[in-house]
PDB file of N, CA and C in Angstrom:
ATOM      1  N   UNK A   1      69.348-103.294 120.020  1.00  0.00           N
ATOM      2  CA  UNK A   1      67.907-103.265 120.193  1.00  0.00           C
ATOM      3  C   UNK A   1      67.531-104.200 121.330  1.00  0.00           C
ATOM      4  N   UNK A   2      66.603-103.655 122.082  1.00  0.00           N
ATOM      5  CA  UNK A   2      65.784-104.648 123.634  1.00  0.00           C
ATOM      6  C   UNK A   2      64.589-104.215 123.192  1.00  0.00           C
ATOM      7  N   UNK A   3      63.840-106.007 123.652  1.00  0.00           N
ATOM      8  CA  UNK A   3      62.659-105.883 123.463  1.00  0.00           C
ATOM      9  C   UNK A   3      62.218-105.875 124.528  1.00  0.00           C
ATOM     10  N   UNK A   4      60.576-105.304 124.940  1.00  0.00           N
ATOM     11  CA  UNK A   4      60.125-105.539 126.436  1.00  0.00           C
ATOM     12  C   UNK A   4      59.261-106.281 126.349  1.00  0.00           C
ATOM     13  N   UNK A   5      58.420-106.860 126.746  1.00  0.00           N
ATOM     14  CA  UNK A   5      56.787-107.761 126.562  1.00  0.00           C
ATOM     15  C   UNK A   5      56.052-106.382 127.527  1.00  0.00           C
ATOM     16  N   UNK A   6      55.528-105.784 127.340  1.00  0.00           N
ATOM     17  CA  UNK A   6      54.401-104.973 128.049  1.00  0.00           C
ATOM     18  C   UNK A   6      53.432-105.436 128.432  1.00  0.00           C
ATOM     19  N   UNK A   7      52.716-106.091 127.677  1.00  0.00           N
ATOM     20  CA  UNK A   7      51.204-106.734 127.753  1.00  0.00           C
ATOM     21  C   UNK A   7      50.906-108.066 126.915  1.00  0.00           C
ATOM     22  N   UNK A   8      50.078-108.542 127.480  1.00  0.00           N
ATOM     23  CA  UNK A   8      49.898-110.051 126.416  1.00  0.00           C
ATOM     24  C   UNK A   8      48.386-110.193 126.962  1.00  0.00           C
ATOM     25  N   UNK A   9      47.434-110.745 125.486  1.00  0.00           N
ATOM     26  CA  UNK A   9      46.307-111.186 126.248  1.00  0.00           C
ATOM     27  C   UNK A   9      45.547-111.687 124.532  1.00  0.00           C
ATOM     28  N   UNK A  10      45.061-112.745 125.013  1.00  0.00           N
ATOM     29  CA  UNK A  10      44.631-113.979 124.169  1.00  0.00           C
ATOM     30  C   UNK A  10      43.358-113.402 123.851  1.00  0.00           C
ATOM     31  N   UNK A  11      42.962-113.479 122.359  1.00  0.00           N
ATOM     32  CA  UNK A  11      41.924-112.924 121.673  1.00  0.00           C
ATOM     33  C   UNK A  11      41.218-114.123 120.869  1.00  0.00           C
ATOM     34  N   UNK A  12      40.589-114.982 121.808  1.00  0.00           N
ATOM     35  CA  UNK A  12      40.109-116.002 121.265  1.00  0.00           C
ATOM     36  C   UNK A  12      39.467-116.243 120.264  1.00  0.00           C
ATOM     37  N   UNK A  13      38.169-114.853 120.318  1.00  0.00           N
ATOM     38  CA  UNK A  13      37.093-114.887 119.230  1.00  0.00           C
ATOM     39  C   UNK A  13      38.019-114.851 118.101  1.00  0.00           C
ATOM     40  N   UNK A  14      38.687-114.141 117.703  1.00  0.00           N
ATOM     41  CA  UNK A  14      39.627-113.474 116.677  1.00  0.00           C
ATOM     42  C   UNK A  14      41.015-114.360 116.455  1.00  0.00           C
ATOM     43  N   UNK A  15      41.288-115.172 117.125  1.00  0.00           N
ATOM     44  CA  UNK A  15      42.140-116.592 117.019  1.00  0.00           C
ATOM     45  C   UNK A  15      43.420-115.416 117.006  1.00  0.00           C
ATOM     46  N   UNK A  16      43.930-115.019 117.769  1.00  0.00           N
ATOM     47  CA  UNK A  16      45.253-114.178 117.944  1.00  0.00           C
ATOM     48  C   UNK A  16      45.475-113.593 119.342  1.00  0.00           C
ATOM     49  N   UNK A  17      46.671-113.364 119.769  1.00  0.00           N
ATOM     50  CA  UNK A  17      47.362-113.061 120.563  1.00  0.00           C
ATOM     51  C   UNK A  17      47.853-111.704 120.344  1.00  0.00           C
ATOM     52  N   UNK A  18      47.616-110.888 121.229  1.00  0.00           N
ATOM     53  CA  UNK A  18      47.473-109.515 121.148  1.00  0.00           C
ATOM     54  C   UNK A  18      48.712-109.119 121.418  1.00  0.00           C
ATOM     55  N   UNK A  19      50.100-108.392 121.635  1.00  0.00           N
ATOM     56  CA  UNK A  19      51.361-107.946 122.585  1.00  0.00           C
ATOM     57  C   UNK A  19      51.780-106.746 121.929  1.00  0.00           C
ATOM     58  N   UNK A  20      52.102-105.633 123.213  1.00  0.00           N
ATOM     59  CA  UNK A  20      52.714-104.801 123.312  1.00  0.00           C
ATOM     60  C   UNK A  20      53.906-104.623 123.587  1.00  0.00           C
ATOM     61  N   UNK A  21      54.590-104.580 122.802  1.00  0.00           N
ATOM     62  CA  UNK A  21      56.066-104.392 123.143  1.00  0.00           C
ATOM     63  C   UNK A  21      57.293-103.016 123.364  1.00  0.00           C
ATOM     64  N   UNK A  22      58.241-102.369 124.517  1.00  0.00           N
ATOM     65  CA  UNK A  22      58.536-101.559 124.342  1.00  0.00           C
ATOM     66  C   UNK A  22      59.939-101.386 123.917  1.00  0.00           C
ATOM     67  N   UNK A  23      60.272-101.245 122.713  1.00  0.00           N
ATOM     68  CA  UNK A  23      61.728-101.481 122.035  1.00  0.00           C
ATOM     69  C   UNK A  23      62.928-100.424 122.511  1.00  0.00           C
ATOM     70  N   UNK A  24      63.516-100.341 122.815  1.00  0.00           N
ATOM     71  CA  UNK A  24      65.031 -99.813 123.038  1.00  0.00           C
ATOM     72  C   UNK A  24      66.066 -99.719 121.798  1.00  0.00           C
ATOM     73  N   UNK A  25      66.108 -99.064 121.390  1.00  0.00           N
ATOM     74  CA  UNK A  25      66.986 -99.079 119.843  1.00  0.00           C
ATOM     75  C   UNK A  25      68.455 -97.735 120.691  1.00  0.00           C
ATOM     76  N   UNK A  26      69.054 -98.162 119.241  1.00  0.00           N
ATOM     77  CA  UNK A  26      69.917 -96.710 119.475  1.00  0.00           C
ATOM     78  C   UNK A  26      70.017 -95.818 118.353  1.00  0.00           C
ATOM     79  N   UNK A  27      69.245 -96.134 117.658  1.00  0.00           N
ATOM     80  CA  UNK A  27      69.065 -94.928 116.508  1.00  0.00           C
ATOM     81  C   UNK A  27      67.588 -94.790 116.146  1.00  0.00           C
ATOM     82  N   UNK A  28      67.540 -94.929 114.507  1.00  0.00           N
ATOM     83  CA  UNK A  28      66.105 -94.496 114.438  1.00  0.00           C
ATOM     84  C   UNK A  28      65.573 -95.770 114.855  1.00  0.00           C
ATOM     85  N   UNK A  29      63.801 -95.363 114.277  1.00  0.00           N
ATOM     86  CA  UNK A  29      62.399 -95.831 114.569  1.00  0.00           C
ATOM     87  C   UNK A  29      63.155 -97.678 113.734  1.00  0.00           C
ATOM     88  N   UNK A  30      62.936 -98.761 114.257  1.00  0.00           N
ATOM     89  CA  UNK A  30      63.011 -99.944 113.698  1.00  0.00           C
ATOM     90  C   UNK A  30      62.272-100.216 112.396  1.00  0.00           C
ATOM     91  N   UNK A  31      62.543-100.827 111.813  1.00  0.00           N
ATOM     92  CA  UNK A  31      61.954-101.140 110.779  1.00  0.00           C
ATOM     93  C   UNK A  31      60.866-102.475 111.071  1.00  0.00           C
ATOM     94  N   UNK A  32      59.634-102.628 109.992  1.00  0.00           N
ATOM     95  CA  UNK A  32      59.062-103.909 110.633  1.00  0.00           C
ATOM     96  C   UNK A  32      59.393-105.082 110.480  1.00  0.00           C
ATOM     97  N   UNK A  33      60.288-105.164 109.187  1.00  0.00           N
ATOM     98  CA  UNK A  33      60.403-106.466 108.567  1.00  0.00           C
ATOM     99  C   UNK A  33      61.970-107.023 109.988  1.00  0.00           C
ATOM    100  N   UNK A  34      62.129-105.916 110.433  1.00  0.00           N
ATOM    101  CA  UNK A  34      63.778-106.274 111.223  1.00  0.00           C
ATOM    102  C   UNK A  34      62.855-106.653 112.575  1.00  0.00           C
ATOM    103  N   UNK A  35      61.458-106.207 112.698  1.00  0.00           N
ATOM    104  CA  UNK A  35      60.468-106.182 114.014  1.00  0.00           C
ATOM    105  C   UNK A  35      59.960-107.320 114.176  1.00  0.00           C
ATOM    106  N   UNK A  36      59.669-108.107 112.720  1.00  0.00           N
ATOM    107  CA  UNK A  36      59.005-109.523 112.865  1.00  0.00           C
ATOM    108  C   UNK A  36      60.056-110.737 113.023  1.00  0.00           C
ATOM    109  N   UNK A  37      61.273-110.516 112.547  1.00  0.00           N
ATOM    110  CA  UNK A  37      62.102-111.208 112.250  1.00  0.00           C
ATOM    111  C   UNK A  37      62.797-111.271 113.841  1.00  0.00           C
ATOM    112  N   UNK A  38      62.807-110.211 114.704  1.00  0.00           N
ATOM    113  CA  UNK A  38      62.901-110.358 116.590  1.00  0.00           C
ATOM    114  C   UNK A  38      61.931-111.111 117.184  1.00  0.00           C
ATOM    115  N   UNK A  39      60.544-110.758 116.782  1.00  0.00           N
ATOM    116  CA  UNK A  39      59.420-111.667 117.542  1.00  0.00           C
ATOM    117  C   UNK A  39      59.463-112.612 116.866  1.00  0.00           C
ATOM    118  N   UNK A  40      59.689-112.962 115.868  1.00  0.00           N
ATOM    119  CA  UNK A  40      59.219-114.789 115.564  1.00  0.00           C
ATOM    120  C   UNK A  40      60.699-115.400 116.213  1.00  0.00           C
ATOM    121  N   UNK A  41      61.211-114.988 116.205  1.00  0.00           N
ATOM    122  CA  UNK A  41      62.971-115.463 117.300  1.00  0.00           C
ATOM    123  C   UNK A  41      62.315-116.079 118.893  1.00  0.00           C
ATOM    124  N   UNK A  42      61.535-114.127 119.396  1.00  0.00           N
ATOM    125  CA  UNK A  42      61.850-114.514 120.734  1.00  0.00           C
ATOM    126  C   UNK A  42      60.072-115.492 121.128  1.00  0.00           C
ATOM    127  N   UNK A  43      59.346-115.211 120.315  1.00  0.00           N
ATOM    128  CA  UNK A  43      57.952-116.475 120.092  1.00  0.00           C
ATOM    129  C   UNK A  43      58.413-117.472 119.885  1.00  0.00           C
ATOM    130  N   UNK A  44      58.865-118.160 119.392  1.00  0.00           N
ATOM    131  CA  UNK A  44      59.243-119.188 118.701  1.00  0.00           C
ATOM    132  C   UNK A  44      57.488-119.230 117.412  1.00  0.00           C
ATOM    133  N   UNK A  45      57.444-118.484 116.979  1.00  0.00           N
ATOM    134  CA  UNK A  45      56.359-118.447 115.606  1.00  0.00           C
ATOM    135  C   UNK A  45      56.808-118.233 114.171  1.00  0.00           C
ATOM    136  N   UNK A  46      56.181-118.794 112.964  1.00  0.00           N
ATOM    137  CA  UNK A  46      56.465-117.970 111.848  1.00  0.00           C
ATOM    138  C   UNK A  46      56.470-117.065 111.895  1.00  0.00           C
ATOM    139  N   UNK A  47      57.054-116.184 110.848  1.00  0.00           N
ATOM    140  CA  UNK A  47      56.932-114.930 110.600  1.00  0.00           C
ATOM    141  C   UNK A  47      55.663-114.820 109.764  1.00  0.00           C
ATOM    142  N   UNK A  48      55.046-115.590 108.873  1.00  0.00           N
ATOM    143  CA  UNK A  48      53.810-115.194 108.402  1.00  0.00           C
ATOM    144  C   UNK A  48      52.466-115.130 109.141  1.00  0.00           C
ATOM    145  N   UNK A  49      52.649-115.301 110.335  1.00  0.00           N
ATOM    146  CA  UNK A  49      51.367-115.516 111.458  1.00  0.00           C
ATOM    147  C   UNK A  49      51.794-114.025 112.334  1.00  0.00           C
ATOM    148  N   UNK A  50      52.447-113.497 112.254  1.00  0.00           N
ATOM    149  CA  UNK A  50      52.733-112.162 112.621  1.00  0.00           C
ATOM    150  C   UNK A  50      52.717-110.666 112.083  1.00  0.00           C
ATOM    151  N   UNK A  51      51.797-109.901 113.216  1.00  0.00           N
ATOM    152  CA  UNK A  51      51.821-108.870 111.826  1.00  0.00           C
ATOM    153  C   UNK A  51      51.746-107.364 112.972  1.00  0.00           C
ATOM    154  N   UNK A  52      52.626-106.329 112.430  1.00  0.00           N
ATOM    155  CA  UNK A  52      53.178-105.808 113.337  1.00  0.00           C
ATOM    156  C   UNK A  52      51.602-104.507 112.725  1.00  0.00           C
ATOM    157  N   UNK A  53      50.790-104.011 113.797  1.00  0.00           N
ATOM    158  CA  UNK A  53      49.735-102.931 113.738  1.00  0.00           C
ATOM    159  C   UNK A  53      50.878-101.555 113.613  1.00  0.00           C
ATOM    160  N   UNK A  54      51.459-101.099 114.561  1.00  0.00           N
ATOM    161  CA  UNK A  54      51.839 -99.849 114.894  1.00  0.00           C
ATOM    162  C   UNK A  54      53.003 -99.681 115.223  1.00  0.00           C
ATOM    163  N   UNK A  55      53.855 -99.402 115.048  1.00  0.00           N
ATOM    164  CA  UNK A  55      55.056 -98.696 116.061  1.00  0.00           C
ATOM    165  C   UNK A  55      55.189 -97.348 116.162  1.00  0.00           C
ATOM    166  N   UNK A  56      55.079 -97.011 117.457  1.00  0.00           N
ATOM    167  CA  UNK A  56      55.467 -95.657 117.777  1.00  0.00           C
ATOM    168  C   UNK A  56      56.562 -94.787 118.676  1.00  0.00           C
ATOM    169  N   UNK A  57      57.218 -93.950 117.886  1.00  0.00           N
ATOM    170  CA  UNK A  57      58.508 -93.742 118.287  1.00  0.00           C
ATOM    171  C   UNK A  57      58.009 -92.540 119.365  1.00  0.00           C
ATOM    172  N   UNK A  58      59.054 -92.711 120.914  1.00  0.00           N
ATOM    173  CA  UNK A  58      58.324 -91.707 121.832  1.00  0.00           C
ATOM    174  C   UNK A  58      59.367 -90.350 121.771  1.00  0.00           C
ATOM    175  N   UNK A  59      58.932 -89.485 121.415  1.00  0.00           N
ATOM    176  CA  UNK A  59      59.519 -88.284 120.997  1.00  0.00           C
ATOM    177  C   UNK A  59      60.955 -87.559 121.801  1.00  0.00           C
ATOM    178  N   UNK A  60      61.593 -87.801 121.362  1.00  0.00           N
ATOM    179  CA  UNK A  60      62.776 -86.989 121.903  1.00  0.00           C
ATOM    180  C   UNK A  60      64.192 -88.248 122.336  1.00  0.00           C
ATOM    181  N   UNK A  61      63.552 -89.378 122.415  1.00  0.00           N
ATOM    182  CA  UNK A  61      63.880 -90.795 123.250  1.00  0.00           C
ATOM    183  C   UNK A  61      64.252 -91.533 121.803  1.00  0.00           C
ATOM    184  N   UNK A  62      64.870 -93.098 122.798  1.00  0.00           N
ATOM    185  CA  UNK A  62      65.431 -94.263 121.842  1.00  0.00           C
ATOM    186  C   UNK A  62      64.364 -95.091 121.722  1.00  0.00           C
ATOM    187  N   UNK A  63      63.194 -94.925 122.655  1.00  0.00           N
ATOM    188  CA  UNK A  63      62.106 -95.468 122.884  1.00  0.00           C
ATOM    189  C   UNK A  63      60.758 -95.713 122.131  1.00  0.00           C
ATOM    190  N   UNK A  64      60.434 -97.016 121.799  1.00  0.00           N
ATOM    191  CA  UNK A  64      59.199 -96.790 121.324  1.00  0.00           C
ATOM    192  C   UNK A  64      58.474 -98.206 121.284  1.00  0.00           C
ATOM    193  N   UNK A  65      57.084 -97.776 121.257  1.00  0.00           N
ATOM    194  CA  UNK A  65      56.535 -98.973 120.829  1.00  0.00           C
ATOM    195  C   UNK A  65      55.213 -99.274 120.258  1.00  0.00           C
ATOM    196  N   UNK A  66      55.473-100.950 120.382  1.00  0.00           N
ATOM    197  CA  UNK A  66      55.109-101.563 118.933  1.00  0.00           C
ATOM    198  C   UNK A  66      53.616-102.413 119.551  1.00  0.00           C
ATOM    199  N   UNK A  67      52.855-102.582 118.643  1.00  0.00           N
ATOM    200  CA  UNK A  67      51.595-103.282 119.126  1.00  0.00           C
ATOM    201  C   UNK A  67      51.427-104.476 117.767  1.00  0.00           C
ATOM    202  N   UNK A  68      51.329-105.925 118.410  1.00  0.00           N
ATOM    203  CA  UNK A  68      51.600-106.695 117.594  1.00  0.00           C
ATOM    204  C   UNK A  68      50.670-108.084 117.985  1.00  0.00           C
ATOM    205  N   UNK A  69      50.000-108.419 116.188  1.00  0.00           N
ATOM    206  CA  UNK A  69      49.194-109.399 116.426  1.00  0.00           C
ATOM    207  C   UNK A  69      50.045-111.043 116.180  1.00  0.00           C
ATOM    208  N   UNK A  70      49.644-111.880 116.914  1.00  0.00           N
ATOM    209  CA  UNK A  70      49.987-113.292 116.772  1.00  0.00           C
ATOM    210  C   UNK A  70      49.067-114.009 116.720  1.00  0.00           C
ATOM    211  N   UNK A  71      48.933-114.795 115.200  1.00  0.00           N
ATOM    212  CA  UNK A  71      47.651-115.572 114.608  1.00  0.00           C
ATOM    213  C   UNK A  71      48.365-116.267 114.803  1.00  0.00           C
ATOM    214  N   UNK A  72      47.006-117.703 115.171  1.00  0.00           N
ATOM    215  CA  UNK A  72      46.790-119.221 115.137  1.00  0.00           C
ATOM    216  C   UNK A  72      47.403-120.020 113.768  1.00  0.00           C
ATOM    217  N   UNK A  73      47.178-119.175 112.882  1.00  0.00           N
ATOM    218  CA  UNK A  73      47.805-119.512 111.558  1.00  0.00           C
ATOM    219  C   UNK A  73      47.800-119.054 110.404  1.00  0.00           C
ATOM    220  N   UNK A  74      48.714-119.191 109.439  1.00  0.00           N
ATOM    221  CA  UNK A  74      48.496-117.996 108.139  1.00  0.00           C
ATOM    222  C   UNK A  74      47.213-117.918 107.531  1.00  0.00           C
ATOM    223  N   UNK A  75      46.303-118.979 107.589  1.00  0.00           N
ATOM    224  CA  UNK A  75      44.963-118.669 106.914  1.00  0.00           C
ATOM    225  C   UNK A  75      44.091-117.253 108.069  1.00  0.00           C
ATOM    226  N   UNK A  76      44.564-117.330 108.710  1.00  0.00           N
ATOM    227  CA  UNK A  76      43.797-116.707 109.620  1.00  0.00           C
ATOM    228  C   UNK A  76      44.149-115.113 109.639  1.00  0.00           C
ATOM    229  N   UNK A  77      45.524-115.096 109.401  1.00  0.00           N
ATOM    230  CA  UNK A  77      46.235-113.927 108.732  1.00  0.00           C
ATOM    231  C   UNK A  77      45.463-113.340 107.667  1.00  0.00           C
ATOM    232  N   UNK A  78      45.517-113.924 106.808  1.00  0.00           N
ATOM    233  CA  UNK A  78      44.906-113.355 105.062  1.00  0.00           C
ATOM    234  C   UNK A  78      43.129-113.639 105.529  1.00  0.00           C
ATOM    235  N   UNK A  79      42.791-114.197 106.407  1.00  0.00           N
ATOM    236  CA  UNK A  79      41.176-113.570 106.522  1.00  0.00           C
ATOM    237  C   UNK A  79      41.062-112.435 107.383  1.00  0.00           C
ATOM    238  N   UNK A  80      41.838-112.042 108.285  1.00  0.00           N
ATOM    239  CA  UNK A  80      41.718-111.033 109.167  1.00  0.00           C
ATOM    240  C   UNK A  80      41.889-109.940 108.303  1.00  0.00           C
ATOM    241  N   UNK A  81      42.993-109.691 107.922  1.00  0.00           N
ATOM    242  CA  UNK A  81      43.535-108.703 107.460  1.00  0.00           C
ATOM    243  C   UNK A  81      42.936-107.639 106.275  1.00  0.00           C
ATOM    244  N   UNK A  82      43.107-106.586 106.238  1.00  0.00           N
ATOM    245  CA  UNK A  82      42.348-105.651 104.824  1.00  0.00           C
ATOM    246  C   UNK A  82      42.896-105.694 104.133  1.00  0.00           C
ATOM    247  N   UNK A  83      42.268-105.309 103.136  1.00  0.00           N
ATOM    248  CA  UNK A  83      42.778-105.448 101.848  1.00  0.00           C
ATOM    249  C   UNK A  83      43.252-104.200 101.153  1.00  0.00           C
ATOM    250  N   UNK A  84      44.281-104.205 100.414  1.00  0.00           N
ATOM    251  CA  UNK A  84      44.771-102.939 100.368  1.00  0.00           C
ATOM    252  C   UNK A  84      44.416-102.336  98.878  1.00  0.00           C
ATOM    253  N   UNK A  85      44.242-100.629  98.486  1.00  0.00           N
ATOM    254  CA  UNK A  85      43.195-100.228  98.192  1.00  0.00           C
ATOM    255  C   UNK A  85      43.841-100.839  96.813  1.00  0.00           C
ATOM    256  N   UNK A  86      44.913-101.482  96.109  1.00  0.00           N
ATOM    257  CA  UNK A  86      44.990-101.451  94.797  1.00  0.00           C
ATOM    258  C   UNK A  86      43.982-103.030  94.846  1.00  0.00           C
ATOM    259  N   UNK A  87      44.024-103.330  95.528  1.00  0.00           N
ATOM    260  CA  UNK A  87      43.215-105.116  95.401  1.00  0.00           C
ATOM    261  C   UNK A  87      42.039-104.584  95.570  1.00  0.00           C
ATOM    262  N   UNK A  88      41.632-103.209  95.918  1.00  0.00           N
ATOM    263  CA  UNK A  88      39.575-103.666  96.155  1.00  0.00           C
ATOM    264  C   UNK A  88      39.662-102.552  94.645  1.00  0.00           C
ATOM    265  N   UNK A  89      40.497-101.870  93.854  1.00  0.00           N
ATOM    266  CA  UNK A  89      39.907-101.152  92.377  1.00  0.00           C
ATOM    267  C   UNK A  89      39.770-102.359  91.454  1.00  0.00           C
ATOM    268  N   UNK A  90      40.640-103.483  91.500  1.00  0.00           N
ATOM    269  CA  UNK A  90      40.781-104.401  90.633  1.00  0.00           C
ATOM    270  C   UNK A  90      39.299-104.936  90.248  1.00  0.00           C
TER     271      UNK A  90
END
């Protein structure tokens, strides 16, 4: 697996760091938990201040990519983030 940096750009209001990344694999689509565990390596960040939006595999190719947020800090994580639908029936 190669990672690329595509894009980077600081999201102040929103206390996070925005990056696009374009991955090189040789088989399937990556997994995320194997996705966060590369960027908090090549960031030097936790892994709980990271949170992977999307990956998209480009059709036919080894190619794909990933769009990924980097918070200021885990509180900032668990306020950003939605809530998922079994936590809003409760």
């Amino acid at each position: 697996m190669k990672l690329t940096k595509n894009e980077k750009k600081e999201n102040k209001l929103l206390n996070r760091t925005e990056l696009i990344y374009e991955i090189q694999t040789d088989g399937p689509t990556i997994k995320k938990e194997t996705l966060v565990d590369e960027i908090a390596k090549l960031e030097k960040k936790d892994k709980e201040q990271i949170v992977i939006v999307i990956i998209k595999q480009v059709f036919g190719k080894t190619k794909c990519y990933a769009t990924v947020y980097i918070y200021d800090s885990k509180e900032k994580v668990l306020k950003r983030q939605k809530k998922k639908k079994e936590e809003i029936k409760k």
